[in-house]
PDB file of N, CA and C in Angstrom:
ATOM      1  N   UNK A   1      -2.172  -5.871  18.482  1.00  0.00           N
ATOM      2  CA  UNK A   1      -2.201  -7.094  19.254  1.00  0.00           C
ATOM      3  C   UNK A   1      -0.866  -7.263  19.985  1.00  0.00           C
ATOM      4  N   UNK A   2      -0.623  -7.750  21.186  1.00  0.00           N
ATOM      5  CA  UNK A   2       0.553  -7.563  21.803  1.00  0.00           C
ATOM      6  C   UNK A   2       0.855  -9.310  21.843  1.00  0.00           C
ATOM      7  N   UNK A   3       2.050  -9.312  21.549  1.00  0.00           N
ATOM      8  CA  UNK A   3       2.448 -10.858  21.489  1.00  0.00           C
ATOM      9  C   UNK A   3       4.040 -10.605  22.602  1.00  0.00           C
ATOM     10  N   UNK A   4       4.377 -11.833  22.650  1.00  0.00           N
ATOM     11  CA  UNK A   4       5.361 -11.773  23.385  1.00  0.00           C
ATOM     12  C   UNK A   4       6.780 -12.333  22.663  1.00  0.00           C
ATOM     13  N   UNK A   5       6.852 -12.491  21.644  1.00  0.00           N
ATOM     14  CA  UNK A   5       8.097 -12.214  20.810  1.00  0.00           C
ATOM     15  C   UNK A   5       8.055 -11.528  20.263  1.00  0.00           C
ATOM     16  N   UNK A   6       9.516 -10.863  20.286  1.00  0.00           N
ATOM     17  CA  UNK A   6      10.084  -9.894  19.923  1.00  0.00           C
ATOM     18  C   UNK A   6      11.316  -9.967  18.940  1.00  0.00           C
ATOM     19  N   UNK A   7      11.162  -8.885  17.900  1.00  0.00           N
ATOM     20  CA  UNK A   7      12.707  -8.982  16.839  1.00  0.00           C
ATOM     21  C   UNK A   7      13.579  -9.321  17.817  1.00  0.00           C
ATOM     22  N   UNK A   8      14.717  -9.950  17.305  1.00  0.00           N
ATOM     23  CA  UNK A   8      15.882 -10.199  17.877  1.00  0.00           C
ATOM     24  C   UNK A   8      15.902 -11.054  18.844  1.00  0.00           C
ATOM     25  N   UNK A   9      14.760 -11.865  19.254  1.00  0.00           N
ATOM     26  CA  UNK A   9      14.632 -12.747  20.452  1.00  0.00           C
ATOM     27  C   UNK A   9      15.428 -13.936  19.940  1.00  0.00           C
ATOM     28  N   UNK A  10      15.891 -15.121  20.248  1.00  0.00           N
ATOM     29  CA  UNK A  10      16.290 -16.336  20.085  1.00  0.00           C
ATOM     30  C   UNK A  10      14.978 -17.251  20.204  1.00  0.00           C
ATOM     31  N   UNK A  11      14.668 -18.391  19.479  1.00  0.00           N
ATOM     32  CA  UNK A  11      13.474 -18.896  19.242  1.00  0.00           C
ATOM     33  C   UNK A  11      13.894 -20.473  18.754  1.00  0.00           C
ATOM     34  N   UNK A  12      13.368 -21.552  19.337  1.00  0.00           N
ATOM     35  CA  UNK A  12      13.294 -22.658  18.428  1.00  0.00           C
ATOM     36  C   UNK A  12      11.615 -23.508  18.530  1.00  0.00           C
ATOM     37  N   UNK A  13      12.047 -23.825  16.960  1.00  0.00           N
ATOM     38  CA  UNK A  13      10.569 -24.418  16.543  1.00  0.00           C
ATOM     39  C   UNK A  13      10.409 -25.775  17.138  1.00  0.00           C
ATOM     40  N   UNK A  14       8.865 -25.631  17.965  1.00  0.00           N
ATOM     41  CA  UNK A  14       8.825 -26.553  18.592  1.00  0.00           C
ATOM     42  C   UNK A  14       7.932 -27.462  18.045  1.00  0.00           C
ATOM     43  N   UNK A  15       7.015 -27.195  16.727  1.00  0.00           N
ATOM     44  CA  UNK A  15       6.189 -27.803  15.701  1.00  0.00           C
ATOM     45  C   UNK A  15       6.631 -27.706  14.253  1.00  0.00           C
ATOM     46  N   UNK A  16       5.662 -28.139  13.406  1.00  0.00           N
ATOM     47  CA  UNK A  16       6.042 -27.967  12.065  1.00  0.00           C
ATOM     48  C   UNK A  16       6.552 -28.843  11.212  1.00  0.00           C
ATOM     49  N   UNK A  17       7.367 -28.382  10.042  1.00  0.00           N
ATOM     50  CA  UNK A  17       7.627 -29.301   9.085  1.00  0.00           C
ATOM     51  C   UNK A  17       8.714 -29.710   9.774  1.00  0.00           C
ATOM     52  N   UNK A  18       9.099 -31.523   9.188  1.00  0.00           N
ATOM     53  CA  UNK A  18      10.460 -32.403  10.040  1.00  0.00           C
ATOM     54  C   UNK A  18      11.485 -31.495  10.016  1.00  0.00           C
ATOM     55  N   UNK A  19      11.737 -30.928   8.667  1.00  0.00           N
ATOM     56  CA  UNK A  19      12.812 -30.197   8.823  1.00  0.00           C
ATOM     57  C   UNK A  19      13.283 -28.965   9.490  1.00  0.00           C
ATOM     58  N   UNK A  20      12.324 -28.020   9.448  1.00  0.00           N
ATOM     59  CA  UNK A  20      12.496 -27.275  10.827  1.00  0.00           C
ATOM     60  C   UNK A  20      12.011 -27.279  12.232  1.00  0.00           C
ATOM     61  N   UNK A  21      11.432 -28.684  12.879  1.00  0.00           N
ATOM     62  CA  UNK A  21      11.083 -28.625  13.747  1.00  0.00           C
ATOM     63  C   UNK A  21      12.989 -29.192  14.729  1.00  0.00           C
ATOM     64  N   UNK A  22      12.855 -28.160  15.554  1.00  0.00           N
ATOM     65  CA  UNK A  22      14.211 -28.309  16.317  1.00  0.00           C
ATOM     66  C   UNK A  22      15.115 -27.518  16.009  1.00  0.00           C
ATOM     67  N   UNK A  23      15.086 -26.940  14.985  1.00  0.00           N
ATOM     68  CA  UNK A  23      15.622 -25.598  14.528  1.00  0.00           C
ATOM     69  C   UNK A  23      15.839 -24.342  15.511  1.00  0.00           C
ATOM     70  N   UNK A  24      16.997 -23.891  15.724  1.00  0.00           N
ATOM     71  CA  UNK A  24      17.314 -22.355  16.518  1.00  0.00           C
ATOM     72  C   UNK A  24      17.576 -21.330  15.583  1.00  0.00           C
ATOM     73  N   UNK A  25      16.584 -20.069  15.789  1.00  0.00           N
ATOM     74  CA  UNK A  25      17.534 -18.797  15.105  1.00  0.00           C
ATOM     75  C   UNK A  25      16.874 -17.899  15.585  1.00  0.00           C
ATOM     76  N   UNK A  26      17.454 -16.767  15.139  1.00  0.00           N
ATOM     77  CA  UNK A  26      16.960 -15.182  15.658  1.00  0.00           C
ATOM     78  C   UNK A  26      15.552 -14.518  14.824  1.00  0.00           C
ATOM     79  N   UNK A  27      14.305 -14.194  15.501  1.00  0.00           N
ATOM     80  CA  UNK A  27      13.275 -13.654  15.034  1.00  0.00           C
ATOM     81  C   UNK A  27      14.180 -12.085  14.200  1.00  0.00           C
ATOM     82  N   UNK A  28      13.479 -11.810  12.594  1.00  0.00           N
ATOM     83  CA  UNK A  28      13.969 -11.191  11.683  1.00  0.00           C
ATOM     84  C   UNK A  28      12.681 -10.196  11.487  1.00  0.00           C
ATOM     85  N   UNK A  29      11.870 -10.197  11.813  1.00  0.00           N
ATOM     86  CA  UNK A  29      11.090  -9.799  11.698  1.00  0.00           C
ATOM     87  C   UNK A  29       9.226 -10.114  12.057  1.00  0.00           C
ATOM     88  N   UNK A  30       8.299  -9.324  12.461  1.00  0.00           N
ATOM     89  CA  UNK A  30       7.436 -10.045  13.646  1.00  0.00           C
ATOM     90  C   UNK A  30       6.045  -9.340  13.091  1.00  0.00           C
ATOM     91  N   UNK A  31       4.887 -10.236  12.630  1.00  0.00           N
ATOM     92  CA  UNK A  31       3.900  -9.795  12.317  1.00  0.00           C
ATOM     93  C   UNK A  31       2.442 -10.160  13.134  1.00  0.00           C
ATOM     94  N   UNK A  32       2.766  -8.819  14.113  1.00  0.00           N
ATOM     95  CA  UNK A  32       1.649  -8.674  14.944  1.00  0.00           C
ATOM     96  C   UNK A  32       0.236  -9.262  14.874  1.00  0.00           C
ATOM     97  N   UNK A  33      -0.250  -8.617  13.508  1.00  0.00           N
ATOM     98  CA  UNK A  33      -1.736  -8.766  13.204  1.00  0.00           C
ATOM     99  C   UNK A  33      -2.368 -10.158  12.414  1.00  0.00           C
ATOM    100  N   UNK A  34      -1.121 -11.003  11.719  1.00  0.00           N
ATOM    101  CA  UNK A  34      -1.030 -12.075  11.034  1.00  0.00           C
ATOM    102  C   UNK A  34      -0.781 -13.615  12.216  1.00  0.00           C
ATOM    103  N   UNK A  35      -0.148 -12.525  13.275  1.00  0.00           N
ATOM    104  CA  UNK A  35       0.174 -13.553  14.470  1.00  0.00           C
ATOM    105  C   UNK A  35       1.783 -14.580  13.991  1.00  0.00           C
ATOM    106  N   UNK A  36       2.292 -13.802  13.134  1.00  0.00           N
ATOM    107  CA  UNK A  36       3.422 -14.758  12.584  1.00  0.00           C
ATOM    108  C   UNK A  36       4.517 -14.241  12.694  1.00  0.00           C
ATOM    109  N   UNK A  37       5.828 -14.736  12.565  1.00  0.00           N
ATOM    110  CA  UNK A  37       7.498 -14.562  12.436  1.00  0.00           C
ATOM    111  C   UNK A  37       8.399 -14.934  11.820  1.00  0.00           C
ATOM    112  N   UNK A  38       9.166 -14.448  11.231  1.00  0.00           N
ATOM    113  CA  UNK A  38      10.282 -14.854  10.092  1.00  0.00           C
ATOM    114  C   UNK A  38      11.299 -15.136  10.998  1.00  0.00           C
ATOM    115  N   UNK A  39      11.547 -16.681  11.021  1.00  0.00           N
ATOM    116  CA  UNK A  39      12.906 -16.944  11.900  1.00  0.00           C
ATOM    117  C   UNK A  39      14.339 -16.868  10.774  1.00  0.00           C
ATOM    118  N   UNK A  40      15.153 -16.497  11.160  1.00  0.00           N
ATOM    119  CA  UNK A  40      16.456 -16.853  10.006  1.00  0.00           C
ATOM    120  C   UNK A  40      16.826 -18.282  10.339  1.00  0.00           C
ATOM    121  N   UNK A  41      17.027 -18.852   8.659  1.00  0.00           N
ATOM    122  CA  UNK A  41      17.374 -19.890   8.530  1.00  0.00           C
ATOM    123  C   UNK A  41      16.184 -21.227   8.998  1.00  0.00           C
ATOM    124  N   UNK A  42      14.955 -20.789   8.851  1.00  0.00           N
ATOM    125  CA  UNK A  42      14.096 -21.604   9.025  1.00  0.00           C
ATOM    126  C   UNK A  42      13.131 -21.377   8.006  1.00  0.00           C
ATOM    127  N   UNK A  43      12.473 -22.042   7.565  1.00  0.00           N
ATOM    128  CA  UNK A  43      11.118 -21.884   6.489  1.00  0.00           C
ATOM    129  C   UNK A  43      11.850 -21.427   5.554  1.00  0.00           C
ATOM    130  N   UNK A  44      13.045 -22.033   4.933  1.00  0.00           N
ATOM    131  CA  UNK A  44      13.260 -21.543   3.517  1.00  0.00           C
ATOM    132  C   UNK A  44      12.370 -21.329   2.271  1.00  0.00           C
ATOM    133  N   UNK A  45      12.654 -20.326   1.202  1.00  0.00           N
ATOM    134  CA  UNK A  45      11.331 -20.657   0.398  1.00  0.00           C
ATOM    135  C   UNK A  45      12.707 -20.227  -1.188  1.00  0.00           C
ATOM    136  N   UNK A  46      11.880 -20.363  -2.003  1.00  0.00           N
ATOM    137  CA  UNK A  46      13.302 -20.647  -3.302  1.00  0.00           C
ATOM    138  C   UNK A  46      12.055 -19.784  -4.000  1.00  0.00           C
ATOM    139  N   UNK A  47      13.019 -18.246  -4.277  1.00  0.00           N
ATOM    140  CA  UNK A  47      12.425 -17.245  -5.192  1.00  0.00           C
ATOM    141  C   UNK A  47      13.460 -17.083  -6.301  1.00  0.00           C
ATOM    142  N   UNK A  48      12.419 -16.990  -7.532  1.00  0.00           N
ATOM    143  CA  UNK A  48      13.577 -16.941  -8.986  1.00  0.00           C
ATOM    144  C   UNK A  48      13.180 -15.399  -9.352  1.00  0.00           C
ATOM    145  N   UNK A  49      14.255 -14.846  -9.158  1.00  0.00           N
ATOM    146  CA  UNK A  49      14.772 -13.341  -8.839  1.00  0.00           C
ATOM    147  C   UNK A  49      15.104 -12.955 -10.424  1.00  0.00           C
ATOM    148  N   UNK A  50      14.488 -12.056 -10.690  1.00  0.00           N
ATOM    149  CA  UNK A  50      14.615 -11.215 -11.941  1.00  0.00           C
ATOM    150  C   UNK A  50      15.542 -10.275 -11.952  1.00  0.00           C
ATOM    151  N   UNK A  51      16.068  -9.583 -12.822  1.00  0.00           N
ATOM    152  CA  UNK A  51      16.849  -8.883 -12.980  1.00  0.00           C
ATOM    153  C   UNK A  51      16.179  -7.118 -13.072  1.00  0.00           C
ATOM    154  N   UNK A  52      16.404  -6.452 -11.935  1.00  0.00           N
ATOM    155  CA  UNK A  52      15.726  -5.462 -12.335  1.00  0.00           C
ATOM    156  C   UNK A  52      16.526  -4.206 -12.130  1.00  0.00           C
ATOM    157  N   UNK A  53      16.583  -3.023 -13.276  1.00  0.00           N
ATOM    158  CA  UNK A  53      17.559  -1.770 -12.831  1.00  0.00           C
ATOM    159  C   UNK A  53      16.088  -0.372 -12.414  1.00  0.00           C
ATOM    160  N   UNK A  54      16.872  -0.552 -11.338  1.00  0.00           N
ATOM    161  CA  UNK A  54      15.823   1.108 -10.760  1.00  0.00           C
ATOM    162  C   UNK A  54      16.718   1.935  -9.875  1.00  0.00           C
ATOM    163  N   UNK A  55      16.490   3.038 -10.140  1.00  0.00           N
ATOM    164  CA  UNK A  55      17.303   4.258  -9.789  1.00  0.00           C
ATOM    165  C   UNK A  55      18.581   4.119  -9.644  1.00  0.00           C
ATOM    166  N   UNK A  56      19.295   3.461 -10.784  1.00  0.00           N
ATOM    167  CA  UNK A  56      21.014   3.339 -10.859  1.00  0.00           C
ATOM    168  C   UNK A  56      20.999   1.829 -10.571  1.00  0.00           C
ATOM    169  N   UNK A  57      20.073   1.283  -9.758  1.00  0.00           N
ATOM    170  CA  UNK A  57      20.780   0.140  -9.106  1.00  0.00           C
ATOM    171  C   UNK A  57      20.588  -1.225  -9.532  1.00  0.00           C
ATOM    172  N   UNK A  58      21.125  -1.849 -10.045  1.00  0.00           N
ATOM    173  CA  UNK A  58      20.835  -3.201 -10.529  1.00  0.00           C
ATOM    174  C   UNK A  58      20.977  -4.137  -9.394  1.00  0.00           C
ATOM    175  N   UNK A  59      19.860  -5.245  -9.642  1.00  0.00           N
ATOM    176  CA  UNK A  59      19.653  -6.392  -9.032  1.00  0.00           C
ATOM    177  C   UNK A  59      20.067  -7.770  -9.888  1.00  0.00           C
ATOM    178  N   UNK A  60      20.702  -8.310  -9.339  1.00  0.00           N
ATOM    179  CA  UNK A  60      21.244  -9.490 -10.075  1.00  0.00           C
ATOM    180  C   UNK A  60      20.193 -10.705 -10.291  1.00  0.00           C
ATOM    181  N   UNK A  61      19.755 -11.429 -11.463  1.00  0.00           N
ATOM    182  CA  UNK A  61      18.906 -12.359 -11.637  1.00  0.00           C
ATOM    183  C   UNK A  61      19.663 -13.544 -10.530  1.00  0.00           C
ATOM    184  N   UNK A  62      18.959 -14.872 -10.486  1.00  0.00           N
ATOM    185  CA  UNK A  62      19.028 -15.801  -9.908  1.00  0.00           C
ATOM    186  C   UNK A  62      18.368 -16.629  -8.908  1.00  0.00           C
ATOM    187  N   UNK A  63      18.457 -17.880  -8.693  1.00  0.00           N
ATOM    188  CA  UNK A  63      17.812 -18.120  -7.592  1.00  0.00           C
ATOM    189  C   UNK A  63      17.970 -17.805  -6.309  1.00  0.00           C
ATOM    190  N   UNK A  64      17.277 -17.551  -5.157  1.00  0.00           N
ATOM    191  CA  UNK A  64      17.652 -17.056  -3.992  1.00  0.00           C
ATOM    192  C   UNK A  64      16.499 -17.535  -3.350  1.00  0.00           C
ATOM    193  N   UNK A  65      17.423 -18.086  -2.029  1.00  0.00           N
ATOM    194  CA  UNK A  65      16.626 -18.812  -0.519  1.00  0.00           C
ATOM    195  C   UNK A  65      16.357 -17.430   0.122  1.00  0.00           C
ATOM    196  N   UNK A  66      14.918 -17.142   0.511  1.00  0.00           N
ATOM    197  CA  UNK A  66      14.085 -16.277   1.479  1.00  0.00           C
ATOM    198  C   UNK A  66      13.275 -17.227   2.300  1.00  0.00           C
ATOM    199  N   UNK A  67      13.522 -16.509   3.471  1.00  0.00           N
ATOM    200  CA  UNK A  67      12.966 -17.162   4.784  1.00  0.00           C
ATOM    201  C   UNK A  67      11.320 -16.877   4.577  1.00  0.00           C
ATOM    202  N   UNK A  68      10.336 -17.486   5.068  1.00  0.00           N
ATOM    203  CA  UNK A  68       9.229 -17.506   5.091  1.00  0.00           C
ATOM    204  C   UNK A  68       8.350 -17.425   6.511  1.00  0.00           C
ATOM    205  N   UNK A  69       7.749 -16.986   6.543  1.00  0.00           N
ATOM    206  CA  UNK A  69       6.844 -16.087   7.929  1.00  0.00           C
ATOM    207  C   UNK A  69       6.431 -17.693   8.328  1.00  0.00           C
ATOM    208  N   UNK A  70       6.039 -17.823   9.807  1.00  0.00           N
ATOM    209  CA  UNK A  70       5.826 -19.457  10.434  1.00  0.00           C
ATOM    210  C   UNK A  70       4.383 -18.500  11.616  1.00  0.00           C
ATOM    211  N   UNK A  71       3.695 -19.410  11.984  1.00  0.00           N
ATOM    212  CA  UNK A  71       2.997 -18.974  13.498  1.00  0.00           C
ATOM    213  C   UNK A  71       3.072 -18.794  14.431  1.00  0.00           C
ATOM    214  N   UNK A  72       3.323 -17.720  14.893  1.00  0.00           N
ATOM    215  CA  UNK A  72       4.176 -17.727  16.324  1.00  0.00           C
ATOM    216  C   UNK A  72       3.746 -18.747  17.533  1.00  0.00           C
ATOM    217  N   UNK A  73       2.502 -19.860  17.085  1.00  0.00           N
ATOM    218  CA  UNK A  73       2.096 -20.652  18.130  1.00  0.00           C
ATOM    219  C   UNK A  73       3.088 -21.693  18.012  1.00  0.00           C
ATOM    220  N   UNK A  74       4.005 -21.602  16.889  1.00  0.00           N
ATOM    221  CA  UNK A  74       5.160 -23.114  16.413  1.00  0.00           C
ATOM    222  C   UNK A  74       6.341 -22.533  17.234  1.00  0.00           C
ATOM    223  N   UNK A  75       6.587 -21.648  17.627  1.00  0.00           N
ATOM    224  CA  UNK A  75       7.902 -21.549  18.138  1.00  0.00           C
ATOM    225  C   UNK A  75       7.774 -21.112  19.445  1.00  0.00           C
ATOM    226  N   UNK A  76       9.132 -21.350  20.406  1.00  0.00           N
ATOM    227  CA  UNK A  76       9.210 -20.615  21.956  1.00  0.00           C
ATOM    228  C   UNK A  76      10.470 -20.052  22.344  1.00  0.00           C
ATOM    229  N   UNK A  77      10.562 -19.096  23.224  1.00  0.00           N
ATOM    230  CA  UNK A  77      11.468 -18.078  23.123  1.00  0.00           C
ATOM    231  C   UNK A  77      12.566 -19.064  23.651  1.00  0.00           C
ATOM    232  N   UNK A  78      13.975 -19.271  23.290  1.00  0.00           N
ATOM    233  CA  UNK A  78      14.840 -19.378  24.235  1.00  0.00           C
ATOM    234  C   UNK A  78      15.292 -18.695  25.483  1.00  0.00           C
ATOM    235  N   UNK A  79      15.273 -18.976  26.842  1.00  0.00           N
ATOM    236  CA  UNK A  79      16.028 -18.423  27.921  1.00  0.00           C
ATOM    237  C   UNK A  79      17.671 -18.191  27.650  1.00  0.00           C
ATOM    238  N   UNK A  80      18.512 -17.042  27.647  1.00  0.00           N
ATOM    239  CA  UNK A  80      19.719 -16.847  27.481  1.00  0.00           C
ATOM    240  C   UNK A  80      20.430 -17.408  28.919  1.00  0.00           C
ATOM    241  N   UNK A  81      19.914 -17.569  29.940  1.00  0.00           N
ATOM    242  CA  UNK A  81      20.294 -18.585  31.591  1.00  0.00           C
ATOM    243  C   UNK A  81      20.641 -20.083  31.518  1.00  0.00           C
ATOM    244  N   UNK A  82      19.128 -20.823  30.975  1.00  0.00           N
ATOM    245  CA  UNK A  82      19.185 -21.819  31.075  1.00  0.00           C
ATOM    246  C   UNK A  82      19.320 -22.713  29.715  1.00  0.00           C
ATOM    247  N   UNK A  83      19.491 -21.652  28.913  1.00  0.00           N
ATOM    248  CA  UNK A  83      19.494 -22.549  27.645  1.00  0.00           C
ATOM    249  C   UNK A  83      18.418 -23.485  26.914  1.00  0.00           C
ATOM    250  N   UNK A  84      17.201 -23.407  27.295  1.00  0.00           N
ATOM    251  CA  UNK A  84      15.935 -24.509  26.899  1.00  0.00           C
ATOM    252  C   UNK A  84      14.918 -23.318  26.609  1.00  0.00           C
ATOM    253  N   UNK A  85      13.938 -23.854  25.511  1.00  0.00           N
ATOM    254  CA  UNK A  85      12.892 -23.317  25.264  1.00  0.00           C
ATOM    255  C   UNK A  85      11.715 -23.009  26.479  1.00  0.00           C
ATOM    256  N   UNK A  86      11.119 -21.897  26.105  1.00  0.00           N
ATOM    257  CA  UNK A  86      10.545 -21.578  28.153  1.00  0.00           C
ATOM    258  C   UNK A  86       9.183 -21.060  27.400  1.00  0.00           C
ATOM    259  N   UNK A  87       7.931 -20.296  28.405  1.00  0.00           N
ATOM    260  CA  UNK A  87       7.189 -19.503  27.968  1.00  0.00           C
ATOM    261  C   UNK A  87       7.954 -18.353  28.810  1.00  0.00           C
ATOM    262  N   UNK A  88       7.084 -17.368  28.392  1.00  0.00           N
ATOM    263  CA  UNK A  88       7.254 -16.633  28.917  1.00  0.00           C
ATOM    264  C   UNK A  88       6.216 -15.786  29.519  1.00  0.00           C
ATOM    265  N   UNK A  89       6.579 -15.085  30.721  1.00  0.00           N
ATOM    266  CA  UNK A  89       5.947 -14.821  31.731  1.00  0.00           C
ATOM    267  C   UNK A  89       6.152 -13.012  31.691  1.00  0.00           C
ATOM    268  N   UNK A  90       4.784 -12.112  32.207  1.00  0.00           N
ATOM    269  CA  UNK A  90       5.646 -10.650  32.162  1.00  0.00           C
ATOM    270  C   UNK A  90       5.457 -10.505  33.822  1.00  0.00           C
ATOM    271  N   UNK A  91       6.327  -9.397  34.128  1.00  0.00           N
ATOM    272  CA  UNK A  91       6.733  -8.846  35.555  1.00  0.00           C
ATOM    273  C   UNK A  91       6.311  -7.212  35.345  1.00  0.00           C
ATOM    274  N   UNK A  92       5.903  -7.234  35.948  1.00  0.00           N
ATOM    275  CA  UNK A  92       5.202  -5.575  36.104  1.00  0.00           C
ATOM    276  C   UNK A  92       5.708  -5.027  37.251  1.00  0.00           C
ATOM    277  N   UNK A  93       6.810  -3.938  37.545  1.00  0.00           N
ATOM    278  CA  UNK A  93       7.046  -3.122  38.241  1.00  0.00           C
ATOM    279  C   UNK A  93       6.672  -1.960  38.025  1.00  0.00           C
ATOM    280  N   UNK A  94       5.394  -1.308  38.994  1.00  0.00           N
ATOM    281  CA  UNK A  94       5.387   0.190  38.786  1.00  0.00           C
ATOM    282  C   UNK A  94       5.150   0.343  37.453  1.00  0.00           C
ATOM    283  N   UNK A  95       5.572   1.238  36.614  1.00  0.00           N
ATOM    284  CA  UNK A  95       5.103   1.614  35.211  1.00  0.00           C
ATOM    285  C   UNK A  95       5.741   0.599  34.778  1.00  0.00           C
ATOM    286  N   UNK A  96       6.881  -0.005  35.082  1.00  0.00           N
ATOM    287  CA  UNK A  96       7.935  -0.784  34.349  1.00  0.00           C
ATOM    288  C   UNK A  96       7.644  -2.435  34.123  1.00  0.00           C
ATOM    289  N   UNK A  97       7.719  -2.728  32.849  1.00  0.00           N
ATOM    290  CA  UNK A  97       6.900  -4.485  32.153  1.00  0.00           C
ATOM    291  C   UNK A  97       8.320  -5.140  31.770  1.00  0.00           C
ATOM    292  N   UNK A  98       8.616  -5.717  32.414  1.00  0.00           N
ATOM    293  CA  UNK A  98       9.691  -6.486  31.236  1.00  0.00           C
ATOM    294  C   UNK A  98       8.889  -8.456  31.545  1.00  0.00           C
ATOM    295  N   UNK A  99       9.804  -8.929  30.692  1.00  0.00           N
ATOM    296  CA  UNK A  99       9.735 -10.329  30.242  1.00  0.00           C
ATOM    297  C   UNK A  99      10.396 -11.125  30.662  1.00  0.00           C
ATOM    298  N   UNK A 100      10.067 -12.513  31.630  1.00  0.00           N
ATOM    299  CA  UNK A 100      10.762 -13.094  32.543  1.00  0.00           C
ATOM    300  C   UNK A 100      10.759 -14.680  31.739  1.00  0.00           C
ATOM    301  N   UNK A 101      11.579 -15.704  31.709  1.00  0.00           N
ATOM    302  CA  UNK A 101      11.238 -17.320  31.645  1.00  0.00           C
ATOM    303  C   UNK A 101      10.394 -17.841  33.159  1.00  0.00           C
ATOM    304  N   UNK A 102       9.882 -18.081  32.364  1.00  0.00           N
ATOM    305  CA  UNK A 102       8.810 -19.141  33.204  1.00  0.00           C
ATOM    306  C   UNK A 102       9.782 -20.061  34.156  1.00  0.00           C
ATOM    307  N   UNK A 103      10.616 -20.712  33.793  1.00  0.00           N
ATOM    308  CA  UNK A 103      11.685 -22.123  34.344  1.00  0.00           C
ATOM    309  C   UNK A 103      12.318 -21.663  35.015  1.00  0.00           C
ATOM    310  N   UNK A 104      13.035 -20.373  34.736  1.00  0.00           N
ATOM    311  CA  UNK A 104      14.347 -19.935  36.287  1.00  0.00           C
ATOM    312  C   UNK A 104      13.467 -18.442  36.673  1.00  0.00           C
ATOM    313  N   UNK A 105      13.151 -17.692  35.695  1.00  0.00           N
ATOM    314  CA  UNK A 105      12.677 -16.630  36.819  1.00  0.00           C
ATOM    315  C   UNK A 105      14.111 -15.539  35.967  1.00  0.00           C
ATOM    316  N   UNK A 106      14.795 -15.858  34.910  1.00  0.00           N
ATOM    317  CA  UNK A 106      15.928 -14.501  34.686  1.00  0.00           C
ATOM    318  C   UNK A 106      14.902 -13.837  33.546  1.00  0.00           C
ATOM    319  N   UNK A 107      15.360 -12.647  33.796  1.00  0.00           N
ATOM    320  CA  UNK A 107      14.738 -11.525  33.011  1.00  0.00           C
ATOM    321  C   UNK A 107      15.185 -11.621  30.987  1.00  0.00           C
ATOM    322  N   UNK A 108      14.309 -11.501  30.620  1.00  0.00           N
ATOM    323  CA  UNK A 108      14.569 -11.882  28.792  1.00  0.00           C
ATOM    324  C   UNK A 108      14.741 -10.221  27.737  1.00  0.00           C
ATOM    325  N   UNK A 109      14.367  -9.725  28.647  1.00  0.00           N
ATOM    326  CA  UNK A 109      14.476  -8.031  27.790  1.00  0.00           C
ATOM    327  C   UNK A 109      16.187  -7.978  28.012  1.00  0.00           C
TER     328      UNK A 109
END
C-alpha cells in the first residue's frame, strides 16, 4: 500500500487523545499494511520490562516508556518552508516522483 509518510518525516497530531493532540515529532517507524506510525514522543505506553540474559547480553528489569503505533489518518506531514502542517501533494517528473506541500509548492523529499 503506498502512503505518503515516510520514516524520518516531521509530523504533528492533528486528532486524538488531549494529550497528544498538537504534539510534533519525527515518524520512527511506518506500518504500511496496518495504515499506522510510531511518532517519537507521542502515544507513550508504560512496559514493565523483565530482566532477560541472551547471548551474553543482559537486559535490565524496569519500567520503560515505548512509543505506541497511532493512524496515519491522525497526523500531517510538517512543511520544512513554511512551518505548518500541509497535505501533501506528489509531482511526477519523467520517471522521477517526489513529494511537494500542498500550501507553498517546496519539495518534502
Amino acid at each position: 500500500m503506498k502512503m505518503r509518510i515516510k520514516k524520518g518525516d516531521q509530523v504533528e497530531v492533528i486528532t486524538g487523545k488531549e494529550e497528544n493532540k498538537g504534539k510534533r515529532g519525527e515518524v520512527i517507524r511506518v506500518f504500511p499494511k496496518e495504515r499506522r506510525v510510531v511518532v517519537q514522543g507521542v502515544n507513550l505506553r508504560t512496559k514493565h520490562q523483565r530482566q532477560v540474559q541472551a547471548e551474553g547480553k543482559t537486559i535490565n528489569p524496569g519500567i520503560v516508556k515505548l512509543e505506541g503505533p497511532i493512524d496515519i489518518s491522525n497526523v500531517m506531514v510538517v512543511c520544512k518552508k513554511c512551518n505548518k502542517p500541509t497535505r501533501v501533494g506528489v509531482l511526477r517528473e519523467g520517471e522521477k516522483v517526489s513529494r511537494v506541500c500542498k500550501k507553498c509548492g517546496a519539495k518534502l523529499d
